[in-house]
C-alpha atoms as a PDB file:
ATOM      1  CA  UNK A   1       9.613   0.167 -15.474  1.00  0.00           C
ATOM      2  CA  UNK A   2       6.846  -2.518 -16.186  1.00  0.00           C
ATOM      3  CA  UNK A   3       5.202  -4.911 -13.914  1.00  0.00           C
ATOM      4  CA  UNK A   4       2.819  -8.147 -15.009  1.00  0.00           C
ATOM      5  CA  UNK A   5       1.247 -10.421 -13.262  1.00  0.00           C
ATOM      6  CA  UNK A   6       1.879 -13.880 -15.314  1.00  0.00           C
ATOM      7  CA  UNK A   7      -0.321 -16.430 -12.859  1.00  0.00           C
ATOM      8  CA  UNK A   8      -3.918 -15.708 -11.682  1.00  0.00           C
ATOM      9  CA  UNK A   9      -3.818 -14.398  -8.921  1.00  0.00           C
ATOM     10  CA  UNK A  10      -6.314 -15.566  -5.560  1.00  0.00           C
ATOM     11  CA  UNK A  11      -5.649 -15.992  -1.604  1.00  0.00           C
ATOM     12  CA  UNK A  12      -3.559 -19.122  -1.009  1.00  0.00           C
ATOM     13  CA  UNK A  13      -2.084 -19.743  -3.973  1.00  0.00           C
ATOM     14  CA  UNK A  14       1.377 -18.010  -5.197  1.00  0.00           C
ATOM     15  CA  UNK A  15       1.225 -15.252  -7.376  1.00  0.00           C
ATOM     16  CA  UNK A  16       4.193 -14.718 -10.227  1.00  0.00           C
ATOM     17  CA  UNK A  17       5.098 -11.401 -10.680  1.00  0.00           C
ATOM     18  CA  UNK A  18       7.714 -10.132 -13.324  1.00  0.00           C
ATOM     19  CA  UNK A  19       9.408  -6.778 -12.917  1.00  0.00           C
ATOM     20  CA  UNK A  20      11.258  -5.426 -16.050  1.00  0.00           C
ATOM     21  CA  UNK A  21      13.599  -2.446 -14.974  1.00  0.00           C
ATOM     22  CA  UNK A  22      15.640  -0.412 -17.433  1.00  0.00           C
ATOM     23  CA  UNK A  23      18.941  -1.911 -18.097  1.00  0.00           C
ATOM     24  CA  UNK A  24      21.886  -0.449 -15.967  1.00  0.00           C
ATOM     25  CA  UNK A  25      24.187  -1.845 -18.687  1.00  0.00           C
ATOM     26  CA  UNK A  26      23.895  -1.175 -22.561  1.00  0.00           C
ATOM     27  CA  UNK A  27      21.449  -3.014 -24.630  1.00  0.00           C
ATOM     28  CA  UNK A  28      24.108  -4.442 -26.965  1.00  0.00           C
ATOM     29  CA  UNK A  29      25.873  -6.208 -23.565  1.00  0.00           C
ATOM     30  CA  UNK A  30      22.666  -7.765 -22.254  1.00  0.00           C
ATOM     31  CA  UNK A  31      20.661  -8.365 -24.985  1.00  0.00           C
ATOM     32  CA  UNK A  32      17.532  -6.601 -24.131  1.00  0.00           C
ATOM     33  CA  UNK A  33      16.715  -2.842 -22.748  1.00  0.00           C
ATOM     34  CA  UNK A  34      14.794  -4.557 -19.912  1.00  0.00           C
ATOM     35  CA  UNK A  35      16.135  -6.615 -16.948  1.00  0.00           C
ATOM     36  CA  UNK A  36      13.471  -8.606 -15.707  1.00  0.00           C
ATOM     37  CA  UNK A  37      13.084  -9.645 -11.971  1.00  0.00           C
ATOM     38  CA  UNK A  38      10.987 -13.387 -10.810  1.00  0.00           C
ATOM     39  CA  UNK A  39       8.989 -11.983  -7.499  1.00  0.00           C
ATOM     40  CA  UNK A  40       6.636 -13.908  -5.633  1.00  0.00           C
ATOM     41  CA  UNK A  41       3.945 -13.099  -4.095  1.00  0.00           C
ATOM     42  CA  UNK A  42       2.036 -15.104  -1.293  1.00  0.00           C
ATOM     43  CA  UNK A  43      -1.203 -14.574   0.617  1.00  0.00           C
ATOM     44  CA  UNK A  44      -0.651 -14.689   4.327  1.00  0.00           C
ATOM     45  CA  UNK A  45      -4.005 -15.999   5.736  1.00  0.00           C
ATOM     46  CA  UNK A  46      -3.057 -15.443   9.612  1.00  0.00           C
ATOM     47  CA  UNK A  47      -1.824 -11.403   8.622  1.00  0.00           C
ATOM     48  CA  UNK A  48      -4.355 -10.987   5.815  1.00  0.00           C
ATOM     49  CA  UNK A  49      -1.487  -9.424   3.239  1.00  0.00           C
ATOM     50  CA  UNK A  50       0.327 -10.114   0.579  1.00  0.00           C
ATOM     51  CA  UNK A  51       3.991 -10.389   0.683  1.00  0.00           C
ATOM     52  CA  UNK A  52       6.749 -10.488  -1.596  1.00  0.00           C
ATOM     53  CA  UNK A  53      10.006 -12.114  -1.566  1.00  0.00           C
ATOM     54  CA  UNK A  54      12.525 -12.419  -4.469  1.00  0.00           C
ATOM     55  CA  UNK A  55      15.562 -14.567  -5.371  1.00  0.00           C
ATOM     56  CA  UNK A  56      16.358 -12.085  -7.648  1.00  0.00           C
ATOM     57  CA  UNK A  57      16.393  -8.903  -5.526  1.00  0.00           C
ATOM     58  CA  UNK A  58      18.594  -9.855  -2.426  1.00  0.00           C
ATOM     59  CA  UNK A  59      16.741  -8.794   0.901  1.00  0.00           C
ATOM     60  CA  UNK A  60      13.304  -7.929  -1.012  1.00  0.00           C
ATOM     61  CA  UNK A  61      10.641  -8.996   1.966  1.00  0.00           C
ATOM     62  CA  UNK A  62       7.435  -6.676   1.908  1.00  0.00           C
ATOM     63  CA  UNK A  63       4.005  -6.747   2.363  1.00  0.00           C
ATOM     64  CA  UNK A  64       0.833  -4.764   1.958  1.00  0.00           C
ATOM     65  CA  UNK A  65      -3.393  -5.435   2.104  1.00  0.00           C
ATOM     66  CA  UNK A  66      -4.135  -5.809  -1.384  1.00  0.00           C
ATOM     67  CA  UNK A  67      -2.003  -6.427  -4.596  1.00  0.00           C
ATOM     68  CA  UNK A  68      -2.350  -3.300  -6.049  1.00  0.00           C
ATOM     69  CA  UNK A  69      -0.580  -1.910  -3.284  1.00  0.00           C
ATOM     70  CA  UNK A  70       2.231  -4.508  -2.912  1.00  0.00           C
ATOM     71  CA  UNK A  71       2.988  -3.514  -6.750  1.00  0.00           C
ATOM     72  CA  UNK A  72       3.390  -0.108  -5.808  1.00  0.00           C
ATOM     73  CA  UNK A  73       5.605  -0.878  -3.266  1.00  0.00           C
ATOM     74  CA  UNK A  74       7.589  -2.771  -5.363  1.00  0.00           C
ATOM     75  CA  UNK A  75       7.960  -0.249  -7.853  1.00  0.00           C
ATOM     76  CA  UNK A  76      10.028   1.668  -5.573  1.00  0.00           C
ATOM     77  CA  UNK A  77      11.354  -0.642  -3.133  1.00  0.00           C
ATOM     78  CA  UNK A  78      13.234  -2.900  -5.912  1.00  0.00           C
ATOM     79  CA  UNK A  79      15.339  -0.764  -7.393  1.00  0.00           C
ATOM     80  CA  UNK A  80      16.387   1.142  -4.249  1.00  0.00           C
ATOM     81  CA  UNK A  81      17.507  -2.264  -3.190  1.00  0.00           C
ATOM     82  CA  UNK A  82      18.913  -3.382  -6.646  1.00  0.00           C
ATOM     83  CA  UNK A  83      20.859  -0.189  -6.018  1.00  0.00           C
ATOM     84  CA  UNK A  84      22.068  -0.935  -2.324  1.00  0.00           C
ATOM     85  CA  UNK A  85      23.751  -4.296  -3.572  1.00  0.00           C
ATOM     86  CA  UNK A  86      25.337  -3.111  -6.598  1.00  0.00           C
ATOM     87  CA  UNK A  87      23.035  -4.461  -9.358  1.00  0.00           C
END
């Protein structure tokens, strides 16, 4: 699994976040060995976190003090839910 960060990142304004998971389907099907997953992440000024919500990854809503934290969240937290809805 890879994460990047593809905008600079800096309270109160969006940060892009790209999450490449291992294919669940073969390569040859999908055309790559990576899925990649659009994730944005927000600073919320009045809670002082960052949270994460997804278009990609039905019911992905999370939150956590710093990035760094919020990515390791999401590192788990995505594909468990990827998993839940059939993906």
């Amino acid at each position: 699994m890879r994460l990047r960060a593809v905008a600079g990142a800096h309270k109160g304004r969006p940060y892009k976040v790209f999450l490449w998971l291992p294919a669940q389907r073969p390569a040859a099907t999908i055309g790559a060995m990576y899925t990649p997953y659009f994730i944005r992440a927000e600073w919320e000024a009045e809670a002082a976190v960052w949270v994460a919500t997804s278009n990609d990854v039905p019911g992905l809503a999370t939150e956590a003090d710093t990035l760094e934290a919020l990515a390791a969240k999401l590192r788990t937290l995505v594909p468990e839910l990827l998993a839940l809805n059939g993906e």
